[in-house]
PDB file of N, CA and C in Angstrom:
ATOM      1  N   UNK A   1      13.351 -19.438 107.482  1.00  0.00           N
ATOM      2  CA  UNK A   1      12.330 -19.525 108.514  1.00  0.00           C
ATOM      3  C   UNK A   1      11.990 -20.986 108.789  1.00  0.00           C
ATOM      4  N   UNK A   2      11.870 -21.125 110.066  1.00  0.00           N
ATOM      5  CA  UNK A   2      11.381 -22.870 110.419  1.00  0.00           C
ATOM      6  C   UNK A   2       9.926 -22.276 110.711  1.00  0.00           C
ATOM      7  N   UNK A   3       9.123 -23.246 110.614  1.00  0.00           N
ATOM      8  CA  UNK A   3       7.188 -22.848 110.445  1.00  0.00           C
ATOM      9  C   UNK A   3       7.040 -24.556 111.282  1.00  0.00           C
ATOM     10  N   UNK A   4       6.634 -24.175 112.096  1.00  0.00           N
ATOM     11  CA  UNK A   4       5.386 -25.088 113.121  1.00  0.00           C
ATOM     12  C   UNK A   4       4.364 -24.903 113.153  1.00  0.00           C
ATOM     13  N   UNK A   5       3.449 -26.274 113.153  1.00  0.00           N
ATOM     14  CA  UNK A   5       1.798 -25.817 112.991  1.00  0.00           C
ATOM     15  C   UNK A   5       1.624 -26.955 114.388  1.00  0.00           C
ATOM     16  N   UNK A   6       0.730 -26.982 114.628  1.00  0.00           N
ATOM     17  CA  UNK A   6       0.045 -27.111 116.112  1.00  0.00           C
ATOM     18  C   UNK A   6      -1.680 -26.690 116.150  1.00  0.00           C
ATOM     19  N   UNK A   7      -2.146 -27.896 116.527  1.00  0.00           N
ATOM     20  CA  UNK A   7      -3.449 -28.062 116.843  1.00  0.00           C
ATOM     21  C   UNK A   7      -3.552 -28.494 118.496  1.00  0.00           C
ATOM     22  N   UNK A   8      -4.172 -28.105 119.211  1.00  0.00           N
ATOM     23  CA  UNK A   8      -4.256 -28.031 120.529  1.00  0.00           C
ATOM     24  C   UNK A   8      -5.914 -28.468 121.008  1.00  0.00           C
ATOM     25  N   UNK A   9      -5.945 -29.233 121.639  1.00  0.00           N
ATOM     26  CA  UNK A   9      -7.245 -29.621 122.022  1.00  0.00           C
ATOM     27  C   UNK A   9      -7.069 -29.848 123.918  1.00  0.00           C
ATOM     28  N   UNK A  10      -8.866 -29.775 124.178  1.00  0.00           N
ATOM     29  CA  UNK A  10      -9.266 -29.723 125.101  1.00  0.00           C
ATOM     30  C   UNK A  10     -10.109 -30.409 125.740  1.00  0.00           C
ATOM     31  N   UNK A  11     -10.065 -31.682 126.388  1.00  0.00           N
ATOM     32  CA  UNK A  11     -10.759 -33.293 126.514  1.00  0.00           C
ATOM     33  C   UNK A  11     -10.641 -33.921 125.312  1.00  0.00           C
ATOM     34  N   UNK A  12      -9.933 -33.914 124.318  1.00  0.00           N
ATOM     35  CA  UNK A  12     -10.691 -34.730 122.896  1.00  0.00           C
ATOM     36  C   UNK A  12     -11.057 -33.649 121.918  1.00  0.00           C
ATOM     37  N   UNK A  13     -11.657 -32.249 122.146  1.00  0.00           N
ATOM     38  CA  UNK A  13     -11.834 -31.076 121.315  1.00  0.00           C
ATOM     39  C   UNK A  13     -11.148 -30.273 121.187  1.00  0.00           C
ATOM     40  N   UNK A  14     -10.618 -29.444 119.410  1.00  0.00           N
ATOM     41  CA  UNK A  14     -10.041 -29.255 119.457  1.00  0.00           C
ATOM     42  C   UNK A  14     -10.401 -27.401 119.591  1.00  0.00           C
ATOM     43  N   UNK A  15      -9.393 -26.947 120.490  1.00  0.00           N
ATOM     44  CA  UNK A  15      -9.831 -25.189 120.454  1.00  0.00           C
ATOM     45  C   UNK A  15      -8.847 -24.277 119.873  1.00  0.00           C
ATOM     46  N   UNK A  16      -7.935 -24.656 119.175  1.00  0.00           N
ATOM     47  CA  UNK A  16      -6.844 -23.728 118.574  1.00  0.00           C
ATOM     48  C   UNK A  16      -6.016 -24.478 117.890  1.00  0.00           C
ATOM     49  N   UNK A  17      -5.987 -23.720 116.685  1.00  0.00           N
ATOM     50  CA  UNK A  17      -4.480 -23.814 116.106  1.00  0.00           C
ATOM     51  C   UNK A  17      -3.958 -22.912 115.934  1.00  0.00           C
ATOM     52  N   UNK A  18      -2.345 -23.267 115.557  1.00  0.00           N
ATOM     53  CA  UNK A  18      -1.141 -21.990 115.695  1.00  0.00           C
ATOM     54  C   UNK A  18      -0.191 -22.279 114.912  1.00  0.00           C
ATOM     55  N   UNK A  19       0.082 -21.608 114.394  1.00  0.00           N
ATOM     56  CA  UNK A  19       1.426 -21.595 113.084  1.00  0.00           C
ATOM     57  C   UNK A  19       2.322 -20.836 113.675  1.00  0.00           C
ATOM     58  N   UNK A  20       3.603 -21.241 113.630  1.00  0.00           N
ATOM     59  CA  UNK A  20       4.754 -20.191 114.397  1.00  0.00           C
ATOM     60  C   UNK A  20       5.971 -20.129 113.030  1.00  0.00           C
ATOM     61  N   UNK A  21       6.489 -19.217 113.500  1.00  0.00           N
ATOM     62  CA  UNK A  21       7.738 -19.338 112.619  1.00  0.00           C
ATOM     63  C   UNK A  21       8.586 -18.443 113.212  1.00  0.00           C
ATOM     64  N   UNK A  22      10.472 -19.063 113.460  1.00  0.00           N
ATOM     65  CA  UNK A  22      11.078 -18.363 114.182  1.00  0.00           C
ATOM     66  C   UNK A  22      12.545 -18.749 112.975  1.00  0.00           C
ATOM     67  N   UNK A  23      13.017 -17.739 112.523  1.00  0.00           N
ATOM     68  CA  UNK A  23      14.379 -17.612 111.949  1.00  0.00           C
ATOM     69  C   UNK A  23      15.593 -18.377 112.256  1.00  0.00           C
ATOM     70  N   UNK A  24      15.414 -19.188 110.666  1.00  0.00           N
ATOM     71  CA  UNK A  24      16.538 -20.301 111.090  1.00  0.00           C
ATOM     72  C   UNK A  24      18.116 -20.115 111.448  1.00  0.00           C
ATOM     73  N   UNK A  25      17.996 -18.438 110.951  1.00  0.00           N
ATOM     74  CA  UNK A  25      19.676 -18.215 110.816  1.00  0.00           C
ATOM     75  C   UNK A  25      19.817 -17.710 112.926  1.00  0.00           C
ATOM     76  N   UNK A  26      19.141 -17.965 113.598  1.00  0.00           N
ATOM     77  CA  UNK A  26      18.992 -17.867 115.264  1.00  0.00           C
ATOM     78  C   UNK A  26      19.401 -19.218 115.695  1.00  0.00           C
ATOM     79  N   UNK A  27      18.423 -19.854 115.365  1.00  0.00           N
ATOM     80  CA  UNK A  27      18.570 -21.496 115.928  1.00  0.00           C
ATOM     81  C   UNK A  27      19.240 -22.521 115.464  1.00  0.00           C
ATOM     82  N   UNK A  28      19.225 -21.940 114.258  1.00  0.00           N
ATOM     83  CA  UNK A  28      20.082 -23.265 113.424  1.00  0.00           C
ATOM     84  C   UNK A  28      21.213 -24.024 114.244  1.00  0.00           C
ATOM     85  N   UNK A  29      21.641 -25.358 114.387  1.00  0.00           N
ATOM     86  CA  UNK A  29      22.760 -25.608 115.408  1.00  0.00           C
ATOM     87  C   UNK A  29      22.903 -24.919 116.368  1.00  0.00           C
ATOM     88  N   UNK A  30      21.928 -24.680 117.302  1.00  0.00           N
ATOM     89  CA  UNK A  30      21.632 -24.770 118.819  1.00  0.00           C
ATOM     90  C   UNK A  30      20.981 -25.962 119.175  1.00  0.00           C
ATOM     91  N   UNK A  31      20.908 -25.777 120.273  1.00  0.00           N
ATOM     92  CA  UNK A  31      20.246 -26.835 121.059  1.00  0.00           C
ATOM     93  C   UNK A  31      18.041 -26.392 121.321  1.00  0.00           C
ATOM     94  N   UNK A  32      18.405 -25.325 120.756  1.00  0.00           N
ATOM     95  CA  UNK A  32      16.679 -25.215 120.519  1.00  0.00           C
ATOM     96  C   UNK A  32      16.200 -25.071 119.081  1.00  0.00           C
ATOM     97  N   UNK A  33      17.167 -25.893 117.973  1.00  0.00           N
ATOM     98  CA  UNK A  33      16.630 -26.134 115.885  1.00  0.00           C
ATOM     99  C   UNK A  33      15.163 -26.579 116.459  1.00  0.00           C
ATOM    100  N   UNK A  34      15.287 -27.388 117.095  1.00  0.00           N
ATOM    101  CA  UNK A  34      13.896 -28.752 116.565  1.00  0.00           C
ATOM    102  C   UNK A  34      13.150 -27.613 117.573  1.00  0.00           C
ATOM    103  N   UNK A  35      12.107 -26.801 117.399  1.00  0.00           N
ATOM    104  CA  UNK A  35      11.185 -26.065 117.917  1.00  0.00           C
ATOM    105  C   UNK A  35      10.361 -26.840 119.210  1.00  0.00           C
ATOM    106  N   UNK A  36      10.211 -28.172 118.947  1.00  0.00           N
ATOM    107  CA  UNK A  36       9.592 -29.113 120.316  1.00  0.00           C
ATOM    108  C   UNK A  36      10.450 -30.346 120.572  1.00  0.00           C
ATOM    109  N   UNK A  37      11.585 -30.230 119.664  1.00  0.00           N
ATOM    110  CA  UNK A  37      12.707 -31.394 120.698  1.00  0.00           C
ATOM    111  C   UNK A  37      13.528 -30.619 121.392  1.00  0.00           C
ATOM    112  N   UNK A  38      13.910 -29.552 121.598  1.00  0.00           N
ATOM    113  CA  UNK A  38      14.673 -28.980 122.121  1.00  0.00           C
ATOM    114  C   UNK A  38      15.133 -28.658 123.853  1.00  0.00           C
ATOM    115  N   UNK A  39      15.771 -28.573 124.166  1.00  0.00           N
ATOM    116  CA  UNK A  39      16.611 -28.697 125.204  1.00  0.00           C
ATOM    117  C   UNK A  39      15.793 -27.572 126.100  1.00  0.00           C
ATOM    118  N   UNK A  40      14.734 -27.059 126.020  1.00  0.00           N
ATOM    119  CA  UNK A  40      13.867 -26.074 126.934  1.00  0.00           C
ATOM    120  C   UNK A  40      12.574 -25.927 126.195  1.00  0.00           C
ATOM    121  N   UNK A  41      11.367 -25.591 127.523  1.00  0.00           N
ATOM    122  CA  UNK A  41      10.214 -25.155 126.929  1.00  0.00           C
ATOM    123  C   UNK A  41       9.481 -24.292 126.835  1.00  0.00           C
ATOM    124  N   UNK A  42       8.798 -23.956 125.598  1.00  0.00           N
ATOM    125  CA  UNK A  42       8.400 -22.197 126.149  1.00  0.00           C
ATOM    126  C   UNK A  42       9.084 -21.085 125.529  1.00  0.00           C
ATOM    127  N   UNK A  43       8.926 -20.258 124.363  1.00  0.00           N
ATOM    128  CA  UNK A  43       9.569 -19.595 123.947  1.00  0.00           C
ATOM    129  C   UNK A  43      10.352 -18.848 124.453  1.00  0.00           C
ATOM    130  N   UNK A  44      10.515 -17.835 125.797  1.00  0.00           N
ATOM    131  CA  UNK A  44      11.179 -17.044 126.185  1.00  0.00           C
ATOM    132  C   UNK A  44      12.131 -18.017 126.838  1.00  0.00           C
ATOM    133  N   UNK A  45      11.573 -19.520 127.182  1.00  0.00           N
ATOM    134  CA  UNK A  45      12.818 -20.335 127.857  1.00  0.00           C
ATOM    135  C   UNK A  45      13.544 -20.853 126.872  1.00  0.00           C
ATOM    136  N   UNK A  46      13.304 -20.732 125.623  1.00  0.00           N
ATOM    137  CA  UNK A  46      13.998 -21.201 124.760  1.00  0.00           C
ATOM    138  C   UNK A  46      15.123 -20.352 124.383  1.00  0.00           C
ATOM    139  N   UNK A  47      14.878 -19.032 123.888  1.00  0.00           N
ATOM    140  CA  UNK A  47      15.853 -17.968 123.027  1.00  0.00           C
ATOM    141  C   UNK A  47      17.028 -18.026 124.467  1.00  0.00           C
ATOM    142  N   UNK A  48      15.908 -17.994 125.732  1.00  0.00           N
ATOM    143  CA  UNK A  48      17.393 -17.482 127.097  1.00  0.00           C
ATOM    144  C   UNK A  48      18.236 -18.866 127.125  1.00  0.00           C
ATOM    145  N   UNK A  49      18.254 -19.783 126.494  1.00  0.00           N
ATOM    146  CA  UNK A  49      19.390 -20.940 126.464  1.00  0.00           C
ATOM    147  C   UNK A  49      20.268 -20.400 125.362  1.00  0.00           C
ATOM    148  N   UNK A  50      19.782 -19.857 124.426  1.00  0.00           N
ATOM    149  CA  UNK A  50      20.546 -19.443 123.323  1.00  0.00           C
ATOM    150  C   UNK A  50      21.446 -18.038 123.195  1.00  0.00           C
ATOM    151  N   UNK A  51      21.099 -17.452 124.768  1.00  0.00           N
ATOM    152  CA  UNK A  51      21.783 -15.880 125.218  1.00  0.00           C
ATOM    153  C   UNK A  51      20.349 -14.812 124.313  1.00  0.00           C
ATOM    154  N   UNK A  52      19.348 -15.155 123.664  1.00  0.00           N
ATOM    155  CA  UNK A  52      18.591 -14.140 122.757  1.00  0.00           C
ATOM    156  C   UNK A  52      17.347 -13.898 123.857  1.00  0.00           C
ATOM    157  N   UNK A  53      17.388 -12.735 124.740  1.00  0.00           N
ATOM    158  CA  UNK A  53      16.633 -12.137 126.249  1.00  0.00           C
ATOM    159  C   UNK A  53      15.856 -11.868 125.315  1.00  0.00           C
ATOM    160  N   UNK A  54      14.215 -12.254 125.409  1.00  0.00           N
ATOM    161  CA  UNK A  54      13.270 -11.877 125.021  1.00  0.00           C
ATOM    162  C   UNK A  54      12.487 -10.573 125.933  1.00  0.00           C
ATOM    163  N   UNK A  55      12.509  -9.494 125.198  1.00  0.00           N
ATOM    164  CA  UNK A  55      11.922  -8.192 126.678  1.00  0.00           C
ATOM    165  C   UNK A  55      10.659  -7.991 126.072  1.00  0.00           C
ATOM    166  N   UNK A  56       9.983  -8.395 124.568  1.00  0.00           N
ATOM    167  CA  UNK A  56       8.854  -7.704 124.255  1.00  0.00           C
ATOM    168  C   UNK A  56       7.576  -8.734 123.905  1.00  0.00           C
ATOM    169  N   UNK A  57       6.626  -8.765 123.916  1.00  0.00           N
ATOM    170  CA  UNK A  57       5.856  -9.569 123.406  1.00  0.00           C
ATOM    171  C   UNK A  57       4.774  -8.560 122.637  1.00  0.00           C
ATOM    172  N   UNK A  58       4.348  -8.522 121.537  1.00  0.00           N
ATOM    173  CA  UNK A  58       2.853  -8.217 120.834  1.00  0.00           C
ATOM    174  C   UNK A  58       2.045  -9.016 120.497  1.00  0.00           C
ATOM    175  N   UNK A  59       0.932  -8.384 120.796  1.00  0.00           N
ATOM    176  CA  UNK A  59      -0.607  -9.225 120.300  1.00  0.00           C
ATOM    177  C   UNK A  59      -1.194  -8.288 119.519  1.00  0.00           C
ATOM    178  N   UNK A  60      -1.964  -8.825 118.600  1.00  0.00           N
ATOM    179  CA  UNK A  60      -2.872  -8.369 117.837  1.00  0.00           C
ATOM    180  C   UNK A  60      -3.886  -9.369 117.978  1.00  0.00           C
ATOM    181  N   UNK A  61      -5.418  -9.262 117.949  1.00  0.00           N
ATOM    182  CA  UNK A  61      -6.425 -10.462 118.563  1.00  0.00           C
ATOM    183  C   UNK A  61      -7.606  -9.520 117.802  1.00  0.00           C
ATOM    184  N   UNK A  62      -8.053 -10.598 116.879  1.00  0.00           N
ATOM    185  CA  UNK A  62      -9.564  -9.691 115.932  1.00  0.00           C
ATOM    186  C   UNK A  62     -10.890 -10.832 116.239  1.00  0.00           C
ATOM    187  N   UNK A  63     -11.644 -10.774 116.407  1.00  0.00           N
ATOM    188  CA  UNK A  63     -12.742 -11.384 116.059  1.00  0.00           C
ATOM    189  C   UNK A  63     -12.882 -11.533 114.810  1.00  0.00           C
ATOM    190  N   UNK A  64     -13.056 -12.566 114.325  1.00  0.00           N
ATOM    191  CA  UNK A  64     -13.870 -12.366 112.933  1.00  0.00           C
ATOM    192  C   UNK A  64     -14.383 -14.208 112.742  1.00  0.00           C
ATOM    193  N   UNK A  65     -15.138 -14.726 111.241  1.00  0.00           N
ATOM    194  CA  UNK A  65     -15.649 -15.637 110.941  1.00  0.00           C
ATOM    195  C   UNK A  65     -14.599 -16.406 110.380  1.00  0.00           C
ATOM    196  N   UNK A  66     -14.687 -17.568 110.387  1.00  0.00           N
ATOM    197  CA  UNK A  66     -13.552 -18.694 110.326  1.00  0.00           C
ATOM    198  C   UNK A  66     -13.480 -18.969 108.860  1.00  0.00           C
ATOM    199  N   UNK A  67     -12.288 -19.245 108.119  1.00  0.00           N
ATOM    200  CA  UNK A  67     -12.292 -19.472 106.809  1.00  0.00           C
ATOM    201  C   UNK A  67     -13.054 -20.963 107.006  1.00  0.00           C
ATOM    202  N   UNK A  68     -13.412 -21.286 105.718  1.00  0.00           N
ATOM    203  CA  UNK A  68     -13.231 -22.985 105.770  1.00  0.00           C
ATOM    204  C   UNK A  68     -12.804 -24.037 106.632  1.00  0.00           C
ATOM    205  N   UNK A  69     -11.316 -23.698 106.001  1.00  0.00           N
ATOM    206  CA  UNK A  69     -10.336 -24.602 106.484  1.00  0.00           C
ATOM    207  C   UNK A  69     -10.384 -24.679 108.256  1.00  0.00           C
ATOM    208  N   UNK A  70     -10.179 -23.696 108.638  1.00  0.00           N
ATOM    209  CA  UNK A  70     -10.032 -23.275 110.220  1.00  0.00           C
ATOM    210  C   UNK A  70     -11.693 -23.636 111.011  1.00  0.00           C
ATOM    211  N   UNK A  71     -12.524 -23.507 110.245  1.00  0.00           N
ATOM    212  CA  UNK A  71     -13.961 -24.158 110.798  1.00  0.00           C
ATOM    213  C   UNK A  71     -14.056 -25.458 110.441  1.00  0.00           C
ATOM    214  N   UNK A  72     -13.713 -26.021 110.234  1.00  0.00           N
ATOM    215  CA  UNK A  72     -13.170 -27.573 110.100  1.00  0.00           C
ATOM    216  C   UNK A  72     -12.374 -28.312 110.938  1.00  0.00           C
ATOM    217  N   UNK A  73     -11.077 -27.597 111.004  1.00  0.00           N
ATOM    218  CA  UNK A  73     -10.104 -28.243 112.025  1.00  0.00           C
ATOM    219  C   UNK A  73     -10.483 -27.716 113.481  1.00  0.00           C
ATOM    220  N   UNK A  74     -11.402 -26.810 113.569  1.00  0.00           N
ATOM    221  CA  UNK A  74     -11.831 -26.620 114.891  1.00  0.00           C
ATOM    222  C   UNK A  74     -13.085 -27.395 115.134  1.00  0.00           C
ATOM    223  N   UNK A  75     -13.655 -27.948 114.135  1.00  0.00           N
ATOM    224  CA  UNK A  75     -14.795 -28.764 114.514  1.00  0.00           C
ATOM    225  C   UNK A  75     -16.137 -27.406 114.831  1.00  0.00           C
ATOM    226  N   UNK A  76     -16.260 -26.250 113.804  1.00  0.00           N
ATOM    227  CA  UNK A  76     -17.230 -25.145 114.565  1.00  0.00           C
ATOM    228  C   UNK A  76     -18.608 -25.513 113.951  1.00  0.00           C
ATOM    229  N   UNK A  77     -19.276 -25.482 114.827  1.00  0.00           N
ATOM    230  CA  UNK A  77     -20.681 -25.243 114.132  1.00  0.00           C
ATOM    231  C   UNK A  77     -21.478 -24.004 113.226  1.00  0.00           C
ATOM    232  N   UNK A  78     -21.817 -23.753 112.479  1.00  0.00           N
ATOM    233  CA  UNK A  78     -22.296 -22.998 111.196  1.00  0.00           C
ATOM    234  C   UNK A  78     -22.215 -21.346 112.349  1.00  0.00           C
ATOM    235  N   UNK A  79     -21.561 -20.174 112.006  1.00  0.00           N
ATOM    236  CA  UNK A  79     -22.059 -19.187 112.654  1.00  0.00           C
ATOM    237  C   UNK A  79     -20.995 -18.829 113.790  1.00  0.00           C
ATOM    238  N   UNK A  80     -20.371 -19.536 114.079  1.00  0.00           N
ATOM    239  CA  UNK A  80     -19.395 -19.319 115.569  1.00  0.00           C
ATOM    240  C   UNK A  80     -17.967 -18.884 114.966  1.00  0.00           C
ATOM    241  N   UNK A  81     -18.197 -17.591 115.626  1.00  0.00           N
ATOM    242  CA  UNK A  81     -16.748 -16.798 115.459  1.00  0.00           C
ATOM    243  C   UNK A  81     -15.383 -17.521 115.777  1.00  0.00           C
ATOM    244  N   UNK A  82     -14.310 -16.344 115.376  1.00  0.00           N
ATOM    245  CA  UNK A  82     -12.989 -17.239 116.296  1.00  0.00           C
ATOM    246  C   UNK A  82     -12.225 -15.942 116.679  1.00  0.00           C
ATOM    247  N   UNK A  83     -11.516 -16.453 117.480  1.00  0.00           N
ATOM    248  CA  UNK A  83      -9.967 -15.073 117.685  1.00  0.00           C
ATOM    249  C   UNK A  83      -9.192 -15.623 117.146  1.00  0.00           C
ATOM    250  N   UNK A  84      -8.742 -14.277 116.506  1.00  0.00           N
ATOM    251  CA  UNK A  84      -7.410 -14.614 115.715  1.00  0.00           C
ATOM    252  C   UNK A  84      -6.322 -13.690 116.110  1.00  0.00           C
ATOM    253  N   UNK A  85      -5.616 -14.407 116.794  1.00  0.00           N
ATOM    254  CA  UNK A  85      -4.216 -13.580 117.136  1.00  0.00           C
ATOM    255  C   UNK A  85      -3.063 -13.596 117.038  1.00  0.00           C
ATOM    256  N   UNK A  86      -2.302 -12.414 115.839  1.00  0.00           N
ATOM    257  CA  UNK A  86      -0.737 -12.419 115.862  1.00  0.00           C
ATOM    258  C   UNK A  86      -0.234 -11.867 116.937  1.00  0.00           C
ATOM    259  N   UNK A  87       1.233 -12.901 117.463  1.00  0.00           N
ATOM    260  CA  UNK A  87       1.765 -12.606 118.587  1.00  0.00           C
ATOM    261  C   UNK A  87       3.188 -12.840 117.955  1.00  0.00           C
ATOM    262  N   UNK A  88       4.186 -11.628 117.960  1.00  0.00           N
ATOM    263  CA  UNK A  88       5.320 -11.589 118.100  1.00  0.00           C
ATOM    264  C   UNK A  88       6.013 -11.164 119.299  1.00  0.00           C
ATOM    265  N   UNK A  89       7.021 -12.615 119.629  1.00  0.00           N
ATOM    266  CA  UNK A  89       8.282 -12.379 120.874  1.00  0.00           C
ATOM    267  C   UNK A  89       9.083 -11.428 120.063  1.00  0.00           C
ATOM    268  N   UNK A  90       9.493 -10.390 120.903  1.00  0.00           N
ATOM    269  CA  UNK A  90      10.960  -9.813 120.290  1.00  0.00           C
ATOM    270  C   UNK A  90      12.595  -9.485 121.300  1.00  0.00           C
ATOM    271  N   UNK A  91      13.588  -9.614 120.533  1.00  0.00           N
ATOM    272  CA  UNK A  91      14.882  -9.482 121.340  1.00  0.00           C
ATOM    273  C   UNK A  91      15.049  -8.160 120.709  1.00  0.00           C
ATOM    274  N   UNK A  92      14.716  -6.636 121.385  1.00  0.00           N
ATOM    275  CA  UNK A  92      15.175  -5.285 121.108  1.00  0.00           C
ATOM    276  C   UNK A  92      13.942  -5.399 119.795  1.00  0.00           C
ATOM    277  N   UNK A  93      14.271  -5.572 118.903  1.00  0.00           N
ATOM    278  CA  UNK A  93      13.493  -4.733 117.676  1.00  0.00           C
ATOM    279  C   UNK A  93      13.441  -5.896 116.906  1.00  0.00           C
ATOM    280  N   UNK A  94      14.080  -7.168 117.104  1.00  0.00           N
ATOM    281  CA  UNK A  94      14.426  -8.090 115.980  1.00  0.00           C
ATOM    282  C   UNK A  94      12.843  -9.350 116.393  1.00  0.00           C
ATOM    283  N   UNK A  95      12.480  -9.735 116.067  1.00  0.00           N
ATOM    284  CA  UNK A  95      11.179 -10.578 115.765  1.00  0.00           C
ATOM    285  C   UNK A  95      12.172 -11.636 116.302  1.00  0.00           C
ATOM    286  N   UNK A  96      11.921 -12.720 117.252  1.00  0.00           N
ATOM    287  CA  UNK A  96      12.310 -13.982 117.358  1.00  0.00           C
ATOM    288  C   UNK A  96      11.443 -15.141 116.899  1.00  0.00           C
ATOM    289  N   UNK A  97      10.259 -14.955 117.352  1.00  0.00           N
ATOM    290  CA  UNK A  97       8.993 -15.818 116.895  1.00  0.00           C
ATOM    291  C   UNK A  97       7.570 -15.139 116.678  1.00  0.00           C
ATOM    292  N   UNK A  98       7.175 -16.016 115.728  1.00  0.00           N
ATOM    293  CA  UNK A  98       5.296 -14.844 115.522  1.00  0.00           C
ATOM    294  C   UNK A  98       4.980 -15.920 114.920  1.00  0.00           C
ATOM    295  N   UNK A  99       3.961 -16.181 115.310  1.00  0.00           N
ATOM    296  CA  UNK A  99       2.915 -16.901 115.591  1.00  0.00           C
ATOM    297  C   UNK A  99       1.419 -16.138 115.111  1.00  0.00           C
ATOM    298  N   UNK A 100       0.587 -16.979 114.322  1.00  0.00           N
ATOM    299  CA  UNK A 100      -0.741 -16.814 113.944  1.00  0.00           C
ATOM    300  C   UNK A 100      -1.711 -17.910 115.004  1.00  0.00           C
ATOM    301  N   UNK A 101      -2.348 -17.386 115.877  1.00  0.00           N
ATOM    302  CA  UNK A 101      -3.056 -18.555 116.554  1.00  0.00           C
ATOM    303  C   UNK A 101      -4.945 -17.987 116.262  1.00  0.00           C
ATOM    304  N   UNK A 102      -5.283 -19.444 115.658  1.00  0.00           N
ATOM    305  CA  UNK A 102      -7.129 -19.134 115.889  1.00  0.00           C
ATOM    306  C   UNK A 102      -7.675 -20.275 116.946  1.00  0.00           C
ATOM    307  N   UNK A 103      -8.201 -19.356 117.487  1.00  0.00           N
ATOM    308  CA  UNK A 103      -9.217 -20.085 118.601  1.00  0.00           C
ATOM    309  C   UNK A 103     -10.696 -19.880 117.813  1.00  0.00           C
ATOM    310  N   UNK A 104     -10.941 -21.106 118.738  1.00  0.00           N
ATOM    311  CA  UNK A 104     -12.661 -21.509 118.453  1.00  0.00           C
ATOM    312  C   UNK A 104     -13.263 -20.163 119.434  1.00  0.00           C
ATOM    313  N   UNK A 105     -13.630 -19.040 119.161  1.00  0.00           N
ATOM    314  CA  UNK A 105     -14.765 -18.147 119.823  1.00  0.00           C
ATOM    315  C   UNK A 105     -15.734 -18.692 121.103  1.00  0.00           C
ATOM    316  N   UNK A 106     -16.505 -19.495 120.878  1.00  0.00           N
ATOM    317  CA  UNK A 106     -16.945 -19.507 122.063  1.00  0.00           C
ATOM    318  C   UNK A 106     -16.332 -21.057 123.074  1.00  0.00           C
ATOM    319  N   UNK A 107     -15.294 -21.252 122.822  1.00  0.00           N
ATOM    320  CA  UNK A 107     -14.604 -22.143 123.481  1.00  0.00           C
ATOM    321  C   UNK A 107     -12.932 -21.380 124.229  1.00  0.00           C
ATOM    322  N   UNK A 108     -13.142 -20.308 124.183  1.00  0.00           N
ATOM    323  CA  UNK A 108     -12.169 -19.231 124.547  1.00  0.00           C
ATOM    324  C   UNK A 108     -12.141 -18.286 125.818  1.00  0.00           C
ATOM    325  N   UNK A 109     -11.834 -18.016 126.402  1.00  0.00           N
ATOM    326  CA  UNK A 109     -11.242 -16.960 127.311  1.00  0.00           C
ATOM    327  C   UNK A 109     -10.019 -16.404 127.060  1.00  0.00           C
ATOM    328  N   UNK A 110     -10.116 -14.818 126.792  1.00  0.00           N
ATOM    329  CA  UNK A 110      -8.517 -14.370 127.058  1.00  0.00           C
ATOM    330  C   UNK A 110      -8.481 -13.594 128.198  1.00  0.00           C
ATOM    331  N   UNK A 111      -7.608 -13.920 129.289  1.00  0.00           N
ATOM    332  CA  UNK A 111      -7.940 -12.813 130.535  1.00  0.00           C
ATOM    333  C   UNK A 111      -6.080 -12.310 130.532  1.00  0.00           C
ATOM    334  N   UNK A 112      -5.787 -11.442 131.203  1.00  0.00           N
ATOM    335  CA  UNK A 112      -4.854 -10.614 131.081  1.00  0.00           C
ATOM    336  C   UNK A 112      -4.486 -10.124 132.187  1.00  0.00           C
ATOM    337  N   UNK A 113      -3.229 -10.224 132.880  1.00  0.00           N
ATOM    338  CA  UNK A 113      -2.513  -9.734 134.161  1.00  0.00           C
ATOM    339  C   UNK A 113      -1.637  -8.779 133.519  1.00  0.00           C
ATOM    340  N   UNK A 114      -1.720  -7.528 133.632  1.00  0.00           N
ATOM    341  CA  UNK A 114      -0.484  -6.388 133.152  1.00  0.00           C
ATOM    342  C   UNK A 114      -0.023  -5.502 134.355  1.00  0.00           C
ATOM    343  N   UNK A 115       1.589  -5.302 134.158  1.00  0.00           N
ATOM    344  CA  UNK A 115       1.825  -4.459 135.529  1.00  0.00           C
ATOM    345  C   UNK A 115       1.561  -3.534 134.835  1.00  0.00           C
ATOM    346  N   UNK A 116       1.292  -2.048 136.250  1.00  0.00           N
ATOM    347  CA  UNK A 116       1.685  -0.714 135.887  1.00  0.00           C
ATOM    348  C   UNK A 116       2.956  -0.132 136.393  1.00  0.00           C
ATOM    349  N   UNK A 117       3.489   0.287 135.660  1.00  0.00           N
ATOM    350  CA  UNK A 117       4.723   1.043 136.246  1.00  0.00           C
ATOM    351  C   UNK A 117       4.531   2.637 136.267  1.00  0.00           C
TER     352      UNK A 117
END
């Protein structure tokens, strides 16, 4: 497994971090190893350089209170929730990338466009 961590900020503040991890025996010697040097951006633009069609995405997204660590690197004040959401890309059934991301709670919006078929 290759594991990326990522802190993301917003003017100077920071509102999320994200841990990813995507299977080295996929990328290894492609042109998308280095997870942010790579030759495309954007996970689903990444695997489609590599022929691996991403068709699925999952979320899981909880509210809950910030460990320590994560109320720290978000800079939260005493009391302020976060979202915490696992998101796995998948090619058919096989996991390409999943990702743990926490957002700062009240520095958040999640809004959502879904088709119906």
């Amino acid at each position: 497994m290759v594991a990326t961590r990522y802190l993301y900020r917003y003017d100077g503040t920071p509102i999320q971090t994200a841990t990813s991890w995507e299977p080295a025996a996929l990328t290894a010697g492609t042109p998308i190893e280095p997870p942010e040097e790579g030759a495309a951006v954007g996970v689903v633009a990444r695997f489609d350089l590599i022929g691996q069609r991403i068709d699925s995405v999952e979320e899981d997204i909880e509210s809950r209170l910030p460990t320590a660590d994560e109320a720290k690197a978000l800079e939260l004040p005493p009391g302020v929730a976060v979202l915490a959401m696992k998101r796995t890309y998948r090619v058919g059934d096989l996991p390409v990338e999943t990702a743990d991301i926490v957002m700062a709670g009240h520095r958040s919006v999640l809004s959502y466009r879904l088709a119906v078929t």
